[in-house]
N, C-alpha and C. Protein backbone atom coordinates (compact mmCIF):
# COMPACT_ATOMS: atom_id res chain seq x y z
N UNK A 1 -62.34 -24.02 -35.47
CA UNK A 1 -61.32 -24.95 -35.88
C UNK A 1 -61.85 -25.94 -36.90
N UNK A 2 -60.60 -26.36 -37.69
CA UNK A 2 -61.36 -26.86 -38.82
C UNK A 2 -60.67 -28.52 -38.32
N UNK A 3 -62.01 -29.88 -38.35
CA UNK A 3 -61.85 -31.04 -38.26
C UNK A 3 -60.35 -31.72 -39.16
N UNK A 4 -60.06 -32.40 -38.20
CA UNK A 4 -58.70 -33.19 -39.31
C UNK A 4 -59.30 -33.82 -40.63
N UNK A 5 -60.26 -35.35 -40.17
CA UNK A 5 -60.85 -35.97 -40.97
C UNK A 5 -61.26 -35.06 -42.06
N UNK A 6 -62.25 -33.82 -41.70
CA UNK A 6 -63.13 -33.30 -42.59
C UNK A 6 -62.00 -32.64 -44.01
N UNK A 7 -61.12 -32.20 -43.01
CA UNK A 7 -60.23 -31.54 -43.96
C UNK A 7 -59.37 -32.44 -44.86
N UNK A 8 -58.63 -33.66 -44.39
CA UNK A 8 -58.44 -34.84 -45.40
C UNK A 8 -59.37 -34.45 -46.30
N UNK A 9 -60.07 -35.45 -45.93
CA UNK A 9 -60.98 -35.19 -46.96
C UNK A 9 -61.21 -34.57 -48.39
N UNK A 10 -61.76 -32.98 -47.56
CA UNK A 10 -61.44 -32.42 -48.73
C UNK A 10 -60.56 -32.16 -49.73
N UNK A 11 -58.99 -32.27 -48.94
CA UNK A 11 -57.97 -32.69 -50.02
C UNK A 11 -57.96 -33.36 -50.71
N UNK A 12 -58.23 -34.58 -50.29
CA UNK A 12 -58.26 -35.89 -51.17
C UNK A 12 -59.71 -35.70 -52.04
N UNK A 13 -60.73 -34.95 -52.21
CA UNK A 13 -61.22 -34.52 -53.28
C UNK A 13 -60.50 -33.31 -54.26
N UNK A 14 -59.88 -32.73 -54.05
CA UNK A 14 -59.33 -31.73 -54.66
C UNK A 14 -58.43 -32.25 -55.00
N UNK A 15 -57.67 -33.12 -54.54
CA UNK A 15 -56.63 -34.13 -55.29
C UNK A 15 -57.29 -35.28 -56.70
N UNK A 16 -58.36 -35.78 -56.33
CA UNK A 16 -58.91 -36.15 -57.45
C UNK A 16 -59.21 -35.63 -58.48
N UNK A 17 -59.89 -34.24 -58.05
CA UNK A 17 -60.70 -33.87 -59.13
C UNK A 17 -59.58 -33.22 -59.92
N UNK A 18 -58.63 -33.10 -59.52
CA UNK A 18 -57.39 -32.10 -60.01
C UNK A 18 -56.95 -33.64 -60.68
N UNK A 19 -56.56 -34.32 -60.79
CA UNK A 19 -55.91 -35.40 -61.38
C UNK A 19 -57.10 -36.16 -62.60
N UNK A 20 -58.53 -35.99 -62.36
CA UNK A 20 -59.02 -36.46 -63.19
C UNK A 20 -59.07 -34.90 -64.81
N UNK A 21 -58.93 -33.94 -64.21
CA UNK A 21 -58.47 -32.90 -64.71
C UNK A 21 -57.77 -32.79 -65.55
N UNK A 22 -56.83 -33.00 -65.16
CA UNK A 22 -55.58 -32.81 -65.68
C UNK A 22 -55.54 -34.58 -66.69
N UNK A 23 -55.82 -35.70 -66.18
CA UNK A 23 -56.11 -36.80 -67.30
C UNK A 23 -56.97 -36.24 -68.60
N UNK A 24 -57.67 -35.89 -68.59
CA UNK A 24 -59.11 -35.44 -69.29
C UNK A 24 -58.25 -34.31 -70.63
N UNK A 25 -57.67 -33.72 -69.80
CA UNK A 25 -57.21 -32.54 -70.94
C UNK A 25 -55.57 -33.42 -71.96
N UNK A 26 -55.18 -34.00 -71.05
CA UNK A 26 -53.99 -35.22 -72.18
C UNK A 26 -55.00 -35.99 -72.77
N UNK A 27 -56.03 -36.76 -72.80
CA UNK A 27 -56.87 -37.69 -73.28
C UNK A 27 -56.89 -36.62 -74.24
N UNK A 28 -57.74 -35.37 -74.27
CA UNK A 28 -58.30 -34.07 -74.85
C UNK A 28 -56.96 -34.25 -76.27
N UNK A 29 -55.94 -33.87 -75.27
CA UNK A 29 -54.93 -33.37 -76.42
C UNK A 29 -54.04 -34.23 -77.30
N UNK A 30 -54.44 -35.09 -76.83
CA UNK A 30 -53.84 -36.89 -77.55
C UNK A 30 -54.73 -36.67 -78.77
N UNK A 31 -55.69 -36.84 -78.74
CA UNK A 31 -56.99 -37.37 -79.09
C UNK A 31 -56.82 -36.25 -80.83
N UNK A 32 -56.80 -35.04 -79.99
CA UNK A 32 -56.88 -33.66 -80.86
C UNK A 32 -55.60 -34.16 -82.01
N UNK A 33 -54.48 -34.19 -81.47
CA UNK A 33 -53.18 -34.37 -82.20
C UNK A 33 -53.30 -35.40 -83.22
N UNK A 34 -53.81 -36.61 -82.94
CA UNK A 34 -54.43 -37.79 -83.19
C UNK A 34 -54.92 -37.69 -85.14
N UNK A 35 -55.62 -36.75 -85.48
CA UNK A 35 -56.16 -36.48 -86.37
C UNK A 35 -55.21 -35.45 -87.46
N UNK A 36 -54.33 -35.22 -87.63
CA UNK A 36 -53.16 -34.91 -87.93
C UNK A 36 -52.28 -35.55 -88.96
N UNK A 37 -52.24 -36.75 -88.34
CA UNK A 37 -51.23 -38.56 -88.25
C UNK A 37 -51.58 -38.15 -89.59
N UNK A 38 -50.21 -37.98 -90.70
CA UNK A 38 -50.69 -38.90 -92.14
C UNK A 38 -51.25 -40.77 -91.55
N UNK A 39 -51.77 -40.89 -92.38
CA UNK A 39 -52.20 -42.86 -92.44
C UNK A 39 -51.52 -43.12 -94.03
N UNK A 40 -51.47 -44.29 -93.55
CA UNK A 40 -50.91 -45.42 -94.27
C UNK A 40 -51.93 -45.16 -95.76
N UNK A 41 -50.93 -45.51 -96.46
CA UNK A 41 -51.67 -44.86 -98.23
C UNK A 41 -51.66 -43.54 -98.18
N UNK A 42 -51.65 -42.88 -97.84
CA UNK A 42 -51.24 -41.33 -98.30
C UNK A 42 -49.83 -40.85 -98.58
N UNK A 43 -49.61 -39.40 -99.47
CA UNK A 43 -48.81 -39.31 -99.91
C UNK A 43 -47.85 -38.89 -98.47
N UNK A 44 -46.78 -39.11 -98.30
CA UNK A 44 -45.95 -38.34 -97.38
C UNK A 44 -45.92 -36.80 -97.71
N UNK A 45 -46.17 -35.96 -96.16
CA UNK A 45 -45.89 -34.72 -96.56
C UNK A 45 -44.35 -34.01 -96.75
N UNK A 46 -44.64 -33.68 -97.76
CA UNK A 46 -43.00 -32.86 -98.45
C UNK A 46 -42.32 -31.86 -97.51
N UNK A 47 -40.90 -32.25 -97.49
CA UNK A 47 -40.14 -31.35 -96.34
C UNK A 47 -38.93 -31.23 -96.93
N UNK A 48 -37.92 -30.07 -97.08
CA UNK A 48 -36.93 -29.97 -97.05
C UNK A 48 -36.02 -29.26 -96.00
N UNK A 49 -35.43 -29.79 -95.21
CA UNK A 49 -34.28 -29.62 -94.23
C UNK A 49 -32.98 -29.83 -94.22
N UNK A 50 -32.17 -28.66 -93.38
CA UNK A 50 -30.64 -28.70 -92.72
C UNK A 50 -30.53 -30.13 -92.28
N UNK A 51 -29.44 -30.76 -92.56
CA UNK A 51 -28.98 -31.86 -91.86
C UNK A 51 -27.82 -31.03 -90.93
N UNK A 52 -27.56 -31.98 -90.03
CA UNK A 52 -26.31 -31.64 -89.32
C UNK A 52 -25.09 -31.37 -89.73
N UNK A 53 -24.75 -31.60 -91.04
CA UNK A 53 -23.85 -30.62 -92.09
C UNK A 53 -23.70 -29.79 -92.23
N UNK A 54 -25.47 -29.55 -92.63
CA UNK A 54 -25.97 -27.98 -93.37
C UNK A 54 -26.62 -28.35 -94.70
N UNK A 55 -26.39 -29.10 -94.98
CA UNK A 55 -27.05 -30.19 -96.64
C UNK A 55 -28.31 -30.06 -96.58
N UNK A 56 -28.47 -29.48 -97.08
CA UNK A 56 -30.17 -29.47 -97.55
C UNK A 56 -30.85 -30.96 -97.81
N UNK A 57 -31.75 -31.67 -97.49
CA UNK A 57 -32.48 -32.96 -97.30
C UNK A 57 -34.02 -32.67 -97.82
N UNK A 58 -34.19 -33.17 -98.68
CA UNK A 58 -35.74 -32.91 -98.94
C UNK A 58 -36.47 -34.32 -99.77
N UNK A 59 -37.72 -34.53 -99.04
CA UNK A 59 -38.30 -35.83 -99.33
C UNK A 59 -37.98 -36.05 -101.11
N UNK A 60 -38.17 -35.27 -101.54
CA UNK A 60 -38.01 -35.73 -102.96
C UNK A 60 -36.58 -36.11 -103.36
N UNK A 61 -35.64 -35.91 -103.14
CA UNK A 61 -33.80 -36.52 -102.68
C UNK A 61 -33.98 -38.10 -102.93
N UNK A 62 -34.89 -38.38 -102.32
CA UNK A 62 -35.09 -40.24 -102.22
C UNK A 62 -36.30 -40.97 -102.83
N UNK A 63 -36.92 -40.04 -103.95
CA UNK A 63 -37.70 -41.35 -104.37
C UNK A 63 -37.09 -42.27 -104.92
N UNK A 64 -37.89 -43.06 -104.97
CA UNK A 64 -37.34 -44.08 -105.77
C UNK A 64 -36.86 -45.19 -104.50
N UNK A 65 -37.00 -44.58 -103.38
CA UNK A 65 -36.31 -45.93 -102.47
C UNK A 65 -37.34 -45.96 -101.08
N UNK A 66 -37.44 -47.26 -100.44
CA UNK A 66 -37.69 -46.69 -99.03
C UNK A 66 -37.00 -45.31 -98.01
N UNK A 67 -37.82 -44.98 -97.23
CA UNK A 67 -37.50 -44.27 -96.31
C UNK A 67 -37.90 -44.28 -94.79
N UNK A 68 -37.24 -44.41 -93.55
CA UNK A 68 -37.54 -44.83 -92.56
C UNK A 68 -37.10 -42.93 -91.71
N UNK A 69 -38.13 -42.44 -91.52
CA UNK A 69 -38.36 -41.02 -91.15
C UNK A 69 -39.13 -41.04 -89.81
N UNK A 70 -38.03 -40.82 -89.09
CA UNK A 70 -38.42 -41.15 -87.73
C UNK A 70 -38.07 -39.68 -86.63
N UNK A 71 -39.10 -39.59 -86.06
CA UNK A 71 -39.03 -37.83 -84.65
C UNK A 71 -39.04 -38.01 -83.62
N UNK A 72 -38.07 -37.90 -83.40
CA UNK A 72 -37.59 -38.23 -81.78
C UNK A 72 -37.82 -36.61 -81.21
N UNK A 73 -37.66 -36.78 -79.40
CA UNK A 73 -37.57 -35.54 -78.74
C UNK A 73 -36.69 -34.51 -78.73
N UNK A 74 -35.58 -35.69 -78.22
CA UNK A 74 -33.88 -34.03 -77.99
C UNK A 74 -32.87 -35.11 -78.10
N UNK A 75 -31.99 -34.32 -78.48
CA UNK A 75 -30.34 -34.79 -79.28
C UNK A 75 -30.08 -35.37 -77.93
N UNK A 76 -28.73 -36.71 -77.73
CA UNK A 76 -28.16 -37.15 -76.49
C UNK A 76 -29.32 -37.26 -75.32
N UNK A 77 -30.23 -37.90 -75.22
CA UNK A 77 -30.72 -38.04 -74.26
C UNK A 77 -31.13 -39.68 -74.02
N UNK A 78 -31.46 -40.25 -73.06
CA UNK A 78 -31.48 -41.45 -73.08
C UNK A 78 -32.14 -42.46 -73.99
N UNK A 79 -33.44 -42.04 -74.31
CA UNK A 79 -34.68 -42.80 -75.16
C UNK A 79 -33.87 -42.57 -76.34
N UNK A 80 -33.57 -41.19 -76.96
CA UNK A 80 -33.41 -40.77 -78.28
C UNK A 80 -31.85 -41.91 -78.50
N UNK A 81 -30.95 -41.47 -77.69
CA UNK A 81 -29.80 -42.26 -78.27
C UNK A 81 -29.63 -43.31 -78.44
N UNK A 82 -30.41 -44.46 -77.81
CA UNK A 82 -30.74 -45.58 -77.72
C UNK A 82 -31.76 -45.75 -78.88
N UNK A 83 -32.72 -45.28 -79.24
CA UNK A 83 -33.32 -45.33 -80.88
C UNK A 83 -32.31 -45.20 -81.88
N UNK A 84 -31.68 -44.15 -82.20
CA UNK A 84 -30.49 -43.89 -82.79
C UNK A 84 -29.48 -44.62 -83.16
N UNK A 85 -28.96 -45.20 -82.25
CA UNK A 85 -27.52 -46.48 -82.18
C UNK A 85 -28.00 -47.34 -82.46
N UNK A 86 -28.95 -47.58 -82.34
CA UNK A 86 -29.95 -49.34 -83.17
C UNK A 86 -29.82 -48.92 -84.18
N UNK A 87 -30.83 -48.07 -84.63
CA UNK A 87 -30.80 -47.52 -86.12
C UNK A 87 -29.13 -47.44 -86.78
N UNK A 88 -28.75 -46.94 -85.99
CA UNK A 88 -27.32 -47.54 -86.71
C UNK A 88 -26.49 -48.26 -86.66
N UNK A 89 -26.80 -49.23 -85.79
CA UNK A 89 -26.35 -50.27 -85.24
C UNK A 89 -27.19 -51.74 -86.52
N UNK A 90 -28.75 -51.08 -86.90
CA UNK A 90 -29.17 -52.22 -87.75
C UNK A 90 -29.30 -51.43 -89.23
N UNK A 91 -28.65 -50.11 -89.58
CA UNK A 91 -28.24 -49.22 -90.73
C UNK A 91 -28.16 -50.44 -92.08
N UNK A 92 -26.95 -51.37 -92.00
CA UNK A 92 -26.54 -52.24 -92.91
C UNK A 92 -28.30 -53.52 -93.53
N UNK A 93 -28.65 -54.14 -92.66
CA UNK A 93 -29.64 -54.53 -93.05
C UNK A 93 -30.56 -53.50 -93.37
N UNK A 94 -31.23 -52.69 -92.62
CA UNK A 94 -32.04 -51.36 -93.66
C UNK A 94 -31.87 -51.17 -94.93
N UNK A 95 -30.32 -50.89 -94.90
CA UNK A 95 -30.28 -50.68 -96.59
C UNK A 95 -30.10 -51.84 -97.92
N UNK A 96 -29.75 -53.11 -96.42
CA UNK A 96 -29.92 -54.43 -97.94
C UNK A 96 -31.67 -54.57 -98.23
N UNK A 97 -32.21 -54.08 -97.55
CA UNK A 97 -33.49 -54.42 -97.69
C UNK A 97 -34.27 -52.81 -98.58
N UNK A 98 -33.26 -51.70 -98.92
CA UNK A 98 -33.59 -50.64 -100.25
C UNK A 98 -34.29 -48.96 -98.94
N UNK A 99 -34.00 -49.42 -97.69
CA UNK A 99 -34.31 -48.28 -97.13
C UNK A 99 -32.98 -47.19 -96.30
N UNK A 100 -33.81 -45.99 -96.58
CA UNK A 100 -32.90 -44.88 -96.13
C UNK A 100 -33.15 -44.34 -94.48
N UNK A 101 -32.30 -44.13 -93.47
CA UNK A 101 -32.86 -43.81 -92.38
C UNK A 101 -32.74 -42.33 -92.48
N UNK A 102 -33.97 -41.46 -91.46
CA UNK A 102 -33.30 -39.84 -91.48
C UNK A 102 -34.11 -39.36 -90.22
N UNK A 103 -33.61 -38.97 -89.19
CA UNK A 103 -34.11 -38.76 -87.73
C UNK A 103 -34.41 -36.94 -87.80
N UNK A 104 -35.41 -36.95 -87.35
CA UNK A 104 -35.86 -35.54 -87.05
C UNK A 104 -36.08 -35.02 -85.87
N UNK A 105 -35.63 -33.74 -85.63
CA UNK A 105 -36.28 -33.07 -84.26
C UNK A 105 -36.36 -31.68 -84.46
N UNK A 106 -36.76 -31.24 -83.27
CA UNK A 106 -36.88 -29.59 -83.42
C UNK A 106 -35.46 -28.79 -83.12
N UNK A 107 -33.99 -29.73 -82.40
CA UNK A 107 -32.88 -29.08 -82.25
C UNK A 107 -32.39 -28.93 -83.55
N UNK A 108 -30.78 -27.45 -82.98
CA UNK A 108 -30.61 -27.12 -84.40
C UNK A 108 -29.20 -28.20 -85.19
N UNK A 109 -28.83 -27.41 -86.04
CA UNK A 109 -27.61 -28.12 -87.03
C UNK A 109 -26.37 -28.60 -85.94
N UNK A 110 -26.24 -27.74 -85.30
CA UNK A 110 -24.90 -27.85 -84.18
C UNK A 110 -25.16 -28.79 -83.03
N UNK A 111 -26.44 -29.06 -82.62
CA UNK A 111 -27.07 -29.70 -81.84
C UNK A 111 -26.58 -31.86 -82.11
N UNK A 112 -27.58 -31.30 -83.65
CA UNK A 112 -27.49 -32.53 -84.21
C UNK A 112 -26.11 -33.24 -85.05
N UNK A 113 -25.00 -31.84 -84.96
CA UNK A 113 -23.82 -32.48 -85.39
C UNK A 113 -23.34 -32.95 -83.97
N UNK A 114 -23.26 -32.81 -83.17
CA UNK A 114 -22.24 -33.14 -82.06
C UNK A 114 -23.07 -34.28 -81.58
N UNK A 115 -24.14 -34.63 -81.93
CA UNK A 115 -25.12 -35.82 -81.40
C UNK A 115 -24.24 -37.20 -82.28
N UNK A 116 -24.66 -37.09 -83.43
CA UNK A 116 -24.04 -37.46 -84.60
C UNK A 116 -22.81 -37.96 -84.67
N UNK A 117 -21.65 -37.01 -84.01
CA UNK A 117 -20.26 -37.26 -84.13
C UNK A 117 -19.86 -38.06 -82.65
N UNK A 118 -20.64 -37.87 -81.07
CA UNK A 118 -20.49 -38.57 -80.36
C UNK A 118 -21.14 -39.79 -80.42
N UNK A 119 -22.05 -40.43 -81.13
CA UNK A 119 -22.74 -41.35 -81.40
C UNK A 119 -22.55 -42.55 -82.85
N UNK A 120 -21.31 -41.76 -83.44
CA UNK A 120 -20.89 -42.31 -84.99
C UNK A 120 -22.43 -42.45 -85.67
N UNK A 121 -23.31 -41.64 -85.88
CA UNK A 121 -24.54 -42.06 -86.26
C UNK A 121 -24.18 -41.93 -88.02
N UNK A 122 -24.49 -42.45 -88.64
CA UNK A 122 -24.05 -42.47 -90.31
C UNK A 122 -24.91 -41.62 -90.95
N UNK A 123 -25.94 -41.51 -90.62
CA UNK A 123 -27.36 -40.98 -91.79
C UNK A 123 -27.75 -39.79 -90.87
N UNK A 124 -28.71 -39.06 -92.11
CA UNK A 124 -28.90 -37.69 -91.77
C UNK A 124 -29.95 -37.43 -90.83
N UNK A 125 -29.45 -36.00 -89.43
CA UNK A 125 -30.26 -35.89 -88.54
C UNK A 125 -30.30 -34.38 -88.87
N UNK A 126 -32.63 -34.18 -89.13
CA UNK A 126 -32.59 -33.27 -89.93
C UNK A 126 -33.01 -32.10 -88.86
N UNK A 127 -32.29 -30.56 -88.93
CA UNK A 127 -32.92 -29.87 -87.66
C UNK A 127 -34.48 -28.80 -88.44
N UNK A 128 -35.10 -29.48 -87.95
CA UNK A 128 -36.86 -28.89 -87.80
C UNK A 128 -37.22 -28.03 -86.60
N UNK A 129 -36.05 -26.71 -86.96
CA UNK A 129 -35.95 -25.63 -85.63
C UNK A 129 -37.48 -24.96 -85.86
N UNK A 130 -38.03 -24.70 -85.77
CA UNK A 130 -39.72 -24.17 -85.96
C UNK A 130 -40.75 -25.59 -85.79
N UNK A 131 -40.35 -26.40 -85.72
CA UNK A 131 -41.42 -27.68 -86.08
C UNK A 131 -42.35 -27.78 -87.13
N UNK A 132 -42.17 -27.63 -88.31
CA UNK A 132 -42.94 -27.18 -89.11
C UNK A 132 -43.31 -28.30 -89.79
N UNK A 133 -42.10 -29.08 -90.04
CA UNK A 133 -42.35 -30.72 -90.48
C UNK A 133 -42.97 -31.44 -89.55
N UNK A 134 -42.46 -31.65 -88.34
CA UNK A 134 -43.03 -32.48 -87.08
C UNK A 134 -44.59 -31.70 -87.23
N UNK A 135 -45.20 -31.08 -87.54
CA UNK A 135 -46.68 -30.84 -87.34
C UNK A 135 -47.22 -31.03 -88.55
N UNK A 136 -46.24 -30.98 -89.28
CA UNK A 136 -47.23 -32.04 -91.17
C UNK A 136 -47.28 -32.80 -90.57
N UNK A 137 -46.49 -34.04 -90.29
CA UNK A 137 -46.47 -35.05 -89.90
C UNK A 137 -47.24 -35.70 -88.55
N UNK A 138 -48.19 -34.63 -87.78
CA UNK A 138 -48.66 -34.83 -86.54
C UNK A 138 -48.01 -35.01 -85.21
N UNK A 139 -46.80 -34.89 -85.81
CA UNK A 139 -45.76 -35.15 -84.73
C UNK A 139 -45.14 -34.17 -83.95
N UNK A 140 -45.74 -33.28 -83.42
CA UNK A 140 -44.61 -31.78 -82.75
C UNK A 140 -46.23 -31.94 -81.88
N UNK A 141 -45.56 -31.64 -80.35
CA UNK A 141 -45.99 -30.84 -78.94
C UNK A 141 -45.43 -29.83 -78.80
N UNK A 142 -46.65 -28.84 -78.96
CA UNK A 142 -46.27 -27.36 -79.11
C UNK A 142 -47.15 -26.76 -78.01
N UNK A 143 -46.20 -26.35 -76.80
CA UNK A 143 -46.48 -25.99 -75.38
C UNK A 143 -45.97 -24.24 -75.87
N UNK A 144 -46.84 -23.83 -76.80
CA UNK A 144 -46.10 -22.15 -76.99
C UNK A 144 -44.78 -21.69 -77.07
N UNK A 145 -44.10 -21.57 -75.41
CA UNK A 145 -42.17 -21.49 -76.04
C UNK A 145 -41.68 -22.48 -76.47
N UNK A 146 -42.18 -23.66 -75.81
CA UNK A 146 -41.42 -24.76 -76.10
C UNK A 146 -42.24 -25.78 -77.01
N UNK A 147 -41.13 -25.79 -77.85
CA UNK A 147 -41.75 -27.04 -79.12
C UNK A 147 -41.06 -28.60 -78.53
N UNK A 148 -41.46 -29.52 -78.67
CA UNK A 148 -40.92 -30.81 -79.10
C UNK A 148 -41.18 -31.85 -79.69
N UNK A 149 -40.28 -32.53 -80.92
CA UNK A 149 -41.19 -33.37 -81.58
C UNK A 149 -41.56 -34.79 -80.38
N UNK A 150 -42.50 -35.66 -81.14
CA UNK A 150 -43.19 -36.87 -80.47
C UNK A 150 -42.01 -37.85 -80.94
N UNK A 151 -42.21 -39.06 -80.50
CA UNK A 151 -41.00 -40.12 -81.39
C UNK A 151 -42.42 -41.29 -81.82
N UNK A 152 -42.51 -40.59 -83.41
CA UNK A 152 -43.18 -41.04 -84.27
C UNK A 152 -42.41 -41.27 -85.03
N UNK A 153 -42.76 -43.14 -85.81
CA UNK A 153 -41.90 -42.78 -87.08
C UNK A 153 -42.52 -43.41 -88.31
N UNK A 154 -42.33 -42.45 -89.59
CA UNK A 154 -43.35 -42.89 -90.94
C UNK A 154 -42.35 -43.92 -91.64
N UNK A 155 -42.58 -44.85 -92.25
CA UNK A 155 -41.93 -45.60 -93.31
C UNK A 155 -42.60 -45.27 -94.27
N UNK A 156 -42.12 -44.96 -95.28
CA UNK A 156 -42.70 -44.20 -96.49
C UNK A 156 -42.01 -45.17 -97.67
N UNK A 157 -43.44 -45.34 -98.64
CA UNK A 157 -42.42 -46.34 -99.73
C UNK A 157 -42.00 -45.73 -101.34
N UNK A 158 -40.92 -46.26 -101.86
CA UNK A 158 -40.43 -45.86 -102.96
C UNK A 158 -41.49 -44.64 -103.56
N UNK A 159 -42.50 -44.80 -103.68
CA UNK A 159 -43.31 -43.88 -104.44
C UNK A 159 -43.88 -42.74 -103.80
N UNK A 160 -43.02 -42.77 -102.38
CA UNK A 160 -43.54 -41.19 -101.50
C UNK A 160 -44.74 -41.32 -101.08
N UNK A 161 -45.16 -42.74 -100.37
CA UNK A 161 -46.50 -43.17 -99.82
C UNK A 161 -46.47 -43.40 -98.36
N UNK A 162 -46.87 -42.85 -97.70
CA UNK A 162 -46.76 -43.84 -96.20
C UNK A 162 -47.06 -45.11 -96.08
N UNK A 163 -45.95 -45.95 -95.81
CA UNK A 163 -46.50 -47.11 -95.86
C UNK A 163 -47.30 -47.92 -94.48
N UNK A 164 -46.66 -47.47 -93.58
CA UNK A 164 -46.95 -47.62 -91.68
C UNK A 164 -46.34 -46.53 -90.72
N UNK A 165 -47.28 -46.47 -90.33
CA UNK A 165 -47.12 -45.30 -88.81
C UNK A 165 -46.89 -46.01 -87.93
N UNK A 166 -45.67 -45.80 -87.03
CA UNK A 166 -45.50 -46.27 -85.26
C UNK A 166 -45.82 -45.23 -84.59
N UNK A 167 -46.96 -45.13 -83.60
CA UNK A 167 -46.84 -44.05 -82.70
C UNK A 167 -46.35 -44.48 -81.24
N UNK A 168 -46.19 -45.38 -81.21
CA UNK A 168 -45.72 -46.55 -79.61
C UNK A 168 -44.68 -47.22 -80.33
N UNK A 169 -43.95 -46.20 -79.36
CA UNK A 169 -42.18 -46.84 -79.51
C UNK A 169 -41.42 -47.37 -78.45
N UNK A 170 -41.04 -48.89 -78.78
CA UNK A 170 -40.26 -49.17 -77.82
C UNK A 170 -39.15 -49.12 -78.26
N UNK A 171 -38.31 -48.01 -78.31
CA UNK A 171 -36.60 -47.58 -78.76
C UNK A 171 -35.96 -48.90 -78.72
N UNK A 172 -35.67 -49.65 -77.65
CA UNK A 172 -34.93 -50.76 -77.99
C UNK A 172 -35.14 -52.15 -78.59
N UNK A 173 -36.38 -51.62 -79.02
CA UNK A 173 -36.54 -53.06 -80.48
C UNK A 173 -36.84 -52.35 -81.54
N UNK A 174 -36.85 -51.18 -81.72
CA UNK A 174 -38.03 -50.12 -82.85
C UNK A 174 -37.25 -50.03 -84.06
N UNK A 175 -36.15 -50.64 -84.21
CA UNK A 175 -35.15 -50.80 -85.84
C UNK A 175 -35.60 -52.18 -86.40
N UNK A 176 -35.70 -53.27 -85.16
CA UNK A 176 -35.85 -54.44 -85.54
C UNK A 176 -37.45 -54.72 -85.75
N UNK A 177 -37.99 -54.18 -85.10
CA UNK A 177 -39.43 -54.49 -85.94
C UNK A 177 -39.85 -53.48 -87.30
N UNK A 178 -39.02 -51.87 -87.33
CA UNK A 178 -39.19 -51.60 -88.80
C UNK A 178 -38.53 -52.81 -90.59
N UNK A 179 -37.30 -53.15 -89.70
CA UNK A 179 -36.46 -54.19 -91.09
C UNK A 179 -37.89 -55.37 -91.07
N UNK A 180 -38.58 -56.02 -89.83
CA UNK A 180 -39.22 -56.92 -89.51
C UNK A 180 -40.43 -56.37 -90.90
N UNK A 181 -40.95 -55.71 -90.85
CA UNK A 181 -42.11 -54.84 -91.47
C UNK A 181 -41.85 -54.66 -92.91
N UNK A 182 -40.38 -54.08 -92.74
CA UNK A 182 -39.24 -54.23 -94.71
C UNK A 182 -39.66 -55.06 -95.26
N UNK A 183 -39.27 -56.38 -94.78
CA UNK A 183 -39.13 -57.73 -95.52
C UNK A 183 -40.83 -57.91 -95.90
N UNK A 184 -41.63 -57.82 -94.76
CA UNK A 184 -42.69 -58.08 -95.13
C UNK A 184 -43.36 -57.33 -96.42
N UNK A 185 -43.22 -56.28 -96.30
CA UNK A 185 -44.03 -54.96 -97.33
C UNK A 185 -43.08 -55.50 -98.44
N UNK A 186 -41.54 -55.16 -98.97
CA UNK A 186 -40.99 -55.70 -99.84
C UNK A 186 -41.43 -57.23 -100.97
N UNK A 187 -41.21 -58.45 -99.63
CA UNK A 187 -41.93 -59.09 -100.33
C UNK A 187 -43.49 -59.32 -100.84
N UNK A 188 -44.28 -58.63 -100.23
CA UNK A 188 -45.61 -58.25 -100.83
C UNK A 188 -45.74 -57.73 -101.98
N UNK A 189 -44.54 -56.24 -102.36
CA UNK A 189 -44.41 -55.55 -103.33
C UNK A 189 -43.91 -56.69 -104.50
N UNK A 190 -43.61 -57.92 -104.05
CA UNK A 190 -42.69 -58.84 -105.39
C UNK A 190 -44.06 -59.43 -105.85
N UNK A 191 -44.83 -59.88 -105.27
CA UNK A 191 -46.04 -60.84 -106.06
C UNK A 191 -46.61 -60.46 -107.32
């Protein structure tokens, strides 16, 4: 017969070591993904995508202006729609301040139209069905069948530069500290 204590025990090592495990390999794969990230001063990587129309969208469409290019996970879901409705909820100041918003994920055109039309979202949500952009960008978790982008978002300036990376998003302030960031970079750009 096998002891109670002894056998605790051993669970509760096999419970550790399984949890420090399993930490170790997200640290691992954070870390890995990590190196990816365009940074700030580099050129943005070039993408052209379906909007939820069908309109073709491609970084070069908008030089000449800011761009606020942001990857969320999945269409209608709590975090994402709540990023979203700010963003278009603070749309009008964005653009007095010369920037364009354009939300990306790995769902498709039909996905992101019915997101769009239940959400009145104004600006284009681009579908990155392969993730092909979300992994220029460092931004796609790619678990083999299943892709999903990260909710990273680049501000890229008039001249197709990254200007700041968010990789820690708090959805319900994350419009108001990008315009917060506008004003600042803008008026820097005036001196």
């Amino acid at each position: 017969m096998v002891d109670a204590p002894m056998l605790w025990k051993l669970i509760m090592r096999v419970a550790i070591l399984t949890a420090l495990a399993t930490a170790g390999f997200f640290l691992w794969w954070g870390m890995a993904n990590a190196a990816d990230i365009p940074k700030a001063g580099q050129p943005a990587p070039v993408f052209s995508l379906p909007d939820q129309t069908g309109k073709s969208r491609a970084l070069t469409d908008y030089a000449g202006q800011w761009m606020v290019l942001y990857f969320y996970p999945k269409d209608d879901t709590p975090g994402c729609t709540r990023e979203a409705c700010n963003f278009r909820d603070d749309l009008h100041q964005l653009e007095k301040l010369g920037a364009m918003v354009i939300g990306v994920s790995v769902d498709d055109t039909d996905s992101h139209a019915k997101f769009a039309q239940k959400y009145h979202l104004p600006f284009p949500l681009l579908a990155d069905k392969g993730g092909k952009v979300a992994d220029r960008y460092g931004a796609l978790t790619d678990l083999g069948l299943i892709k999903i982008a990260k909710r990273y978002t680049f501000l890229i300036d008039p001249a197709g530069r990254i200007a700041k990376v968010y990789l820690s998003i708090d959805t319900s302030r994350h419009s108001r500290e990008i315009i917060d960031d506008l004003k600042r970079l803008t008026a820097e750009n005036r001196l």
